[in-house]
Protein backbone atom coordinates (compact mmCIF):
# COMPACT_ATOMS: atom_id res chain seq x y z
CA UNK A 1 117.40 29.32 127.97
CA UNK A 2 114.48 30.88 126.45
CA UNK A 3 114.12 29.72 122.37
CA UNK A 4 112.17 30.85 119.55
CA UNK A 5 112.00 27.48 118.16
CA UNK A 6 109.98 28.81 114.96
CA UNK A 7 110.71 32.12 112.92
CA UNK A 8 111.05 33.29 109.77
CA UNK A 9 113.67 36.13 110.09
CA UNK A 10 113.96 36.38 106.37
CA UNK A 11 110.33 36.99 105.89
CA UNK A 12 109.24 40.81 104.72
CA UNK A 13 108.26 42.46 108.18
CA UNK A 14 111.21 41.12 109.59
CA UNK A 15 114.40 40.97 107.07
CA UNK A 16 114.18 44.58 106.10
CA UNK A 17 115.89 45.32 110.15
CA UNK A 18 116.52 41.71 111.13
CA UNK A 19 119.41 43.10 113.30
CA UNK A 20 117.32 45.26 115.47
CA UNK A 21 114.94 42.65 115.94
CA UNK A 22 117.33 39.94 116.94
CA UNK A 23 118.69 42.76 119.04
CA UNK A 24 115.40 43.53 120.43
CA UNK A 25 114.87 39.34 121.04
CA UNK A 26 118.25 39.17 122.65
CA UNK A 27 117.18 42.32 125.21
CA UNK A 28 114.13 40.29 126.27
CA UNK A 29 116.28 37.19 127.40
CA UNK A 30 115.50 35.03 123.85
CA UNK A 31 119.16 33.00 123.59
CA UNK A 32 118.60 30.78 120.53
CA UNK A 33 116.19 31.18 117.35
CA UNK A 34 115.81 28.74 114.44
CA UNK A 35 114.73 30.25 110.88
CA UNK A 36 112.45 28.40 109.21
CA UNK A 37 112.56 27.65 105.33
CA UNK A 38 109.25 27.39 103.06
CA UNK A 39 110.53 27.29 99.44
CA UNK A 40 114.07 25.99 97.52
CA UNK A 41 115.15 29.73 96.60
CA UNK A 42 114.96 30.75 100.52
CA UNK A 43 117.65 28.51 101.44
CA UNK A 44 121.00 29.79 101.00
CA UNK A 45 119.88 33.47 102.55
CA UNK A 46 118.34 31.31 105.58
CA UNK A 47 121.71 29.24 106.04
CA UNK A 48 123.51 32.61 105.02
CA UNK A 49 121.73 34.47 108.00
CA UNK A 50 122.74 31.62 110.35
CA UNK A 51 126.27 31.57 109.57
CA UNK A 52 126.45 35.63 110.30
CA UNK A 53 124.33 35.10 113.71
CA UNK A 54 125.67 31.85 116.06
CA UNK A 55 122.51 32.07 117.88
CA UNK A 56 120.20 31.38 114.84
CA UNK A 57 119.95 28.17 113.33
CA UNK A 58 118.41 26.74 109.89
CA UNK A 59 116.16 24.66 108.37
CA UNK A 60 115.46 23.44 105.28
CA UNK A 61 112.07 22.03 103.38
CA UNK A 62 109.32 23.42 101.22
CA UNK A 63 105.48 24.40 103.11
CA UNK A 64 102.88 22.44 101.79
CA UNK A 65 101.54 25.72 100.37
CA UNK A 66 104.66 25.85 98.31
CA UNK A 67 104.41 22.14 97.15
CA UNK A 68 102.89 22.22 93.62
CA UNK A 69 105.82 24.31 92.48
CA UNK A 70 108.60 21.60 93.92
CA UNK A 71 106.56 18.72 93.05
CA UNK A 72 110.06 17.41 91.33
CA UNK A 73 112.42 18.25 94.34
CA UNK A 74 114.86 15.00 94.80
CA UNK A 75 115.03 13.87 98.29
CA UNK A 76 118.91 14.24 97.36
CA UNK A 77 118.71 18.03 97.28
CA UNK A 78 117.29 18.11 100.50
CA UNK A 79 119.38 15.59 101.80
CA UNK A 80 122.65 17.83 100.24
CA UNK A 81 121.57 20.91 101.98
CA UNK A 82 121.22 19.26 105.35
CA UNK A 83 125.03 19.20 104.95
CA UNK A 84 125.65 22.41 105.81
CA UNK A 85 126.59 23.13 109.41
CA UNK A 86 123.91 25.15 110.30
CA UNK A 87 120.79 23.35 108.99
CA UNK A 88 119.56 21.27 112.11
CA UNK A 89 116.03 20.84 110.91
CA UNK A 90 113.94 19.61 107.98
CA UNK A 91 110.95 21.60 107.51
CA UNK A 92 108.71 22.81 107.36
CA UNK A 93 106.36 20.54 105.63
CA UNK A 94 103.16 18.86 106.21
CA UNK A 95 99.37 19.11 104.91
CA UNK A 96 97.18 21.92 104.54
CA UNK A 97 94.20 22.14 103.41
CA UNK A 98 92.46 25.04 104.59
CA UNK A 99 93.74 26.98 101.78
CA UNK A 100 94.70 23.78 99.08
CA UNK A 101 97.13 26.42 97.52
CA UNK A 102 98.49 22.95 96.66
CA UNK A 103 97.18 19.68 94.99
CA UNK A 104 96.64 17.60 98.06
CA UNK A 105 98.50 14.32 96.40
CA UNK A 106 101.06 16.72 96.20
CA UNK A 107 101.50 17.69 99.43
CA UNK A 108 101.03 14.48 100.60
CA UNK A 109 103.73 13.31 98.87
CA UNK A 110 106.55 16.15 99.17
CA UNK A 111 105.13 15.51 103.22
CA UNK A 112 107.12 11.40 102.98
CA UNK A 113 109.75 12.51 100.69
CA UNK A 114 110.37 14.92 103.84
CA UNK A 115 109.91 12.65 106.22
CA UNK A 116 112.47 9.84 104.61
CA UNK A 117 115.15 12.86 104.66
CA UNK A 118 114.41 13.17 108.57
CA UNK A 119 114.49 9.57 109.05
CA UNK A 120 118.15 9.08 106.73
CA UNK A 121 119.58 12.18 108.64
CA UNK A 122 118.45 12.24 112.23
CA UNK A 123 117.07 15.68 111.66
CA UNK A 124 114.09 17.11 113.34
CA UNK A 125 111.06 17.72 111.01
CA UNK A 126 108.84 20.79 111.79
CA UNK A 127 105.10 19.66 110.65
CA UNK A 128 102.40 22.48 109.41
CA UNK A 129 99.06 20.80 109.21
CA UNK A 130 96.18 22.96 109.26
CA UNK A 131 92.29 21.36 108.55
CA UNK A 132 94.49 17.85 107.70
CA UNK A 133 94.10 16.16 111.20
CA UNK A 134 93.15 12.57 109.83
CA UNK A 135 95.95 12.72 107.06
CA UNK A 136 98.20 14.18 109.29
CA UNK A 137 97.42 11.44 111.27
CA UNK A 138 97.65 8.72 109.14
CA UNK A 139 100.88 9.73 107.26
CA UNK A 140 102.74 9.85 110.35
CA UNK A 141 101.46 6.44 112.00
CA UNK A 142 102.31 4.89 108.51
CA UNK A 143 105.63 6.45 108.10
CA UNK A 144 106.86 5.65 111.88
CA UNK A 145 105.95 2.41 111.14
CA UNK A 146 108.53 2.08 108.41
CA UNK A 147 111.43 3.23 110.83
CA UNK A 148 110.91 6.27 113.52
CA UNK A 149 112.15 9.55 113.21
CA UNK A 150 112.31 12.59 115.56
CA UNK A 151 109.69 15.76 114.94
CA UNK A 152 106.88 18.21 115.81
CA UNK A 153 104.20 19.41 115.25
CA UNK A 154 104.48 23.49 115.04
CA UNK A 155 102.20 26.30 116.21
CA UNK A 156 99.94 23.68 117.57
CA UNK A 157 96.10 24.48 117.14
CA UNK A 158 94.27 21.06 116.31
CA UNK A 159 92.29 18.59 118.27
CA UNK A 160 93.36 16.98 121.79
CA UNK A 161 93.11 13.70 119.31
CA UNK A 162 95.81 14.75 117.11
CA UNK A 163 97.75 15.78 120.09
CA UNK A 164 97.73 12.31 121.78
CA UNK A 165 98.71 10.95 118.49
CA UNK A 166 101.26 13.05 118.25
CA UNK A 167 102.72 12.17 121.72
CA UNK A 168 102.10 8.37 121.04
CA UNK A 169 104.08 8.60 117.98
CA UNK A 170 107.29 10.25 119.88
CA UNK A 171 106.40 13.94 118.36
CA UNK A 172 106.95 17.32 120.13
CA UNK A 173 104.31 19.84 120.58
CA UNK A 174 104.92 23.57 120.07
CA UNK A 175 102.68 26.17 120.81
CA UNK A 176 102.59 29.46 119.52
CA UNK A 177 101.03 33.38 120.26
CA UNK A 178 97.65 31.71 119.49
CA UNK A 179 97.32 30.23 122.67
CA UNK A 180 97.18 33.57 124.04
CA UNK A 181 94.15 34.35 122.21
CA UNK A 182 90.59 34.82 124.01
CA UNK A 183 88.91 32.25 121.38
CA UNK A 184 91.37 29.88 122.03
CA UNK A 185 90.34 28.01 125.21
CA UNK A 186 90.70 24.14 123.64
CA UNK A 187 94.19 24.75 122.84
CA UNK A 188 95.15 26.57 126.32
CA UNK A 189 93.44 23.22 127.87
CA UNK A 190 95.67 21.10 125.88
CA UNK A 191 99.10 23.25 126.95
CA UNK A 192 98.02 22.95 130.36
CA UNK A 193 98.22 19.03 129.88
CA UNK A 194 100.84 18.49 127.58
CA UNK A 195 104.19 16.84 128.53
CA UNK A 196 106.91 19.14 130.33
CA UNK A 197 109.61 16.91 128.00
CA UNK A 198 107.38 17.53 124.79
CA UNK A 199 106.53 21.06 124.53
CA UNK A 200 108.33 24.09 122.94
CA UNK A 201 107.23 27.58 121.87
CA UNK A 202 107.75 29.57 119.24
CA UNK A 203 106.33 32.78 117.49
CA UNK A 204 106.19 31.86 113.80
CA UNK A 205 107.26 35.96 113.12
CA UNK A 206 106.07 37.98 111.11
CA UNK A 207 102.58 36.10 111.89
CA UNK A 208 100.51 35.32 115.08
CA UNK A 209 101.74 38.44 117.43
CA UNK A 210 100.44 36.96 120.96
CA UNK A 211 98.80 39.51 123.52
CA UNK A 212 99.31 41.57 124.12
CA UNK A 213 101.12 42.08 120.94
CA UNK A 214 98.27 41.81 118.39
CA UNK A 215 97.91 43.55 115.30
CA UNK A 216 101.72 44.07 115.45
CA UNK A 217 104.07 42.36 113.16
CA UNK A 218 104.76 39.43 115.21
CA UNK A 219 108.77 39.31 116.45
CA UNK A 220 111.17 36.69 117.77
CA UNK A 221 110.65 38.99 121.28
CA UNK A 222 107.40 37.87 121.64
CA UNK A 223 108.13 34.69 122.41
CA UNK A 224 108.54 35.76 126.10
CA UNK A 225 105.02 36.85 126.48
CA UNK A 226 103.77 33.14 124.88
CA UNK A 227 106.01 31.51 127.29
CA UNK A 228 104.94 33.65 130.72
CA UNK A 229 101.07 32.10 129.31
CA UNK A 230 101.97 29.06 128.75
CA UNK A 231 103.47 29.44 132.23
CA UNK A 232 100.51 30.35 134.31
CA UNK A 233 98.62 27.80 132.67
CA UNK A 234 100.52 25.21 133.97
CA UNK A 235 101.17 26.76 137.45
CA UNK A 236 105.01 27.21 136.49
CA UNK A 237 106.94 30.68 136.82
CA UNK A 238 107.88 31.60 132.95
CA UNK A 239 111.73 31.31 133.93
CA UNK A 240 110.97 27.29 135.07
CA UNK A 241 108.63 26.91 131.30
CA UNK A 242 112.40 28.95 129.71
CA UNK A 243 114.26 26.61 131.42
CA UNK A 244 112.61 23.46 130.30
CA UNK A 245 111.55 24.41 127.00
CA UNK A 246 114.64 25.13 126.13
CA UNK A 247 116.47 21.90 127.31
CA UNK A 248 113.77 20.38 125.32
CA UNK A 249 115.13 22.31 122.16
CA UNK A 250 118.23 21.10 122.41
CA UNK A 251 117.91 17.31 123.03
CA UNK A 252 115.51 17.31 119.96
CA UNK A 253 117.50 19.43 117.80
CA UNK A 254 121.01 17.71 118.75
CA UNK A 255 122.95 19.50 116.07
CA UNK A 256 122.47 22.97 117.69
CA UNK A 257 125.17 24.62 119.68
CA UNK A 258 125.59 27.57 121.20
């Protein structure tokens, strides 16, 4: 049960034939794919796309990128759009500050107002943090102190530190194309490690093509090739890493069906 756990099918690269390249995923064994949301006015095509497709699922939440220009989102229109049949995820959210396209007060806070939706509604939340580690960190130890929640960290690339807080705090890991990258020799150490019950993959299309894919619009395909090196990290055959990754999937995101 091979899942891309993180795509953005309504992204440019990928909308203009989304139907070939769900039919191109589908070919390559991929069973299950949930579309992520970034801003407000994605939403209803997201949720409109998994309604026409019962293998997709959606999401909804605003990318800390995004979060200057929803600094006055209500946790009640989040909490209204989880409603809808489809959306099984919150997200994605988090910190990033490589790029501060956003005030980082701003992001921090969008970040708990996410993470109280997760925690009303059962939800998964999908966490972006890039160059935030100790933030990251710190929000999440705070806020599972108040009252746990389920999530994970997506297209994991930060420290073996973050990772083990992550896992102490009851979060899922998922790893993306990246970790099939020559440079990226920390992060392959840490997939070889991780948990079999807390890891999931994912492609984040249009980005982060793995190899042998790269310099190609990334697509929900690809996630076989991440999972077969994921596999032989761990020793695994890629149909075992399908197998578990997938059950993984669906006892974190309980609202899914196929």
């Amino acid at each position: 049960m091979l899942i891309d756990s993180h795509c953005h099918l309504n992204y440019k690269g990928l909308v203009e034939h989304q139907d070939a390249v769900l039919a191109r995923a589908r070919e390559t064994g991929v069973q299950g794919f949930l579309n992520i949301a970034t801003r407000e006015r994605e939403w209803a095509d997201i949720i409109a796309t998994a309604h026409r497709e019962p293998d997709v699922w959606a999401t909804v939440g605003i990318h800390p990128h995004e979060a200057d220009a929803h600094a006055d989102l209500g946790e009640s229109v989040l909490l209204a759009a989880t409603r809808d049949s489809r959306v099984i995820g919150i997200g994605e959210t988090g910190l990033d500050y490589f790029y501060d396209h956003s005030d980082r007060a701003v992001q921090q806070d969008l970040f708990r107002a996410h993470i109280r939706v997760a925690r009303e509604t059962g939800l998964p939340l999908i966490i972006h943090t890039r160059d935030a580690e100790e933030d990251t960190a710190r929000i999440l130890t705070e806020e599972m102190g108040k009252g746990t929640f389920p999530a994970l960290i997506h297209c994991f690339t930060a420290s073996a530190d973050l990772a083990r807080t992550a896992l102490d705090l009851g979060l899922t890991i998922s790893l993306s194309g990246i970790v099939t990258f020559k440079n990226a020799k920390d992060l392959q150490a840490i997939a070889a490690e991780l948990p079999e019950d807390r890891l999931l993959v994912e492609t984040d299309a249009p980005f982060l093509a793995p190899v042998p894919h790269r310099g190609k619009t990334c697509e929900p395909a690809f996630v076989s090739d991440t999972c077969a090196f994921v596999a032989g990290l761990r020793g695994i055959s890629s149909e075992r890493l399908a197998e578990v990754t997938g059950e993984n999937f669906f006892r974190l995101f309980r609202k899914a069906s196929l």
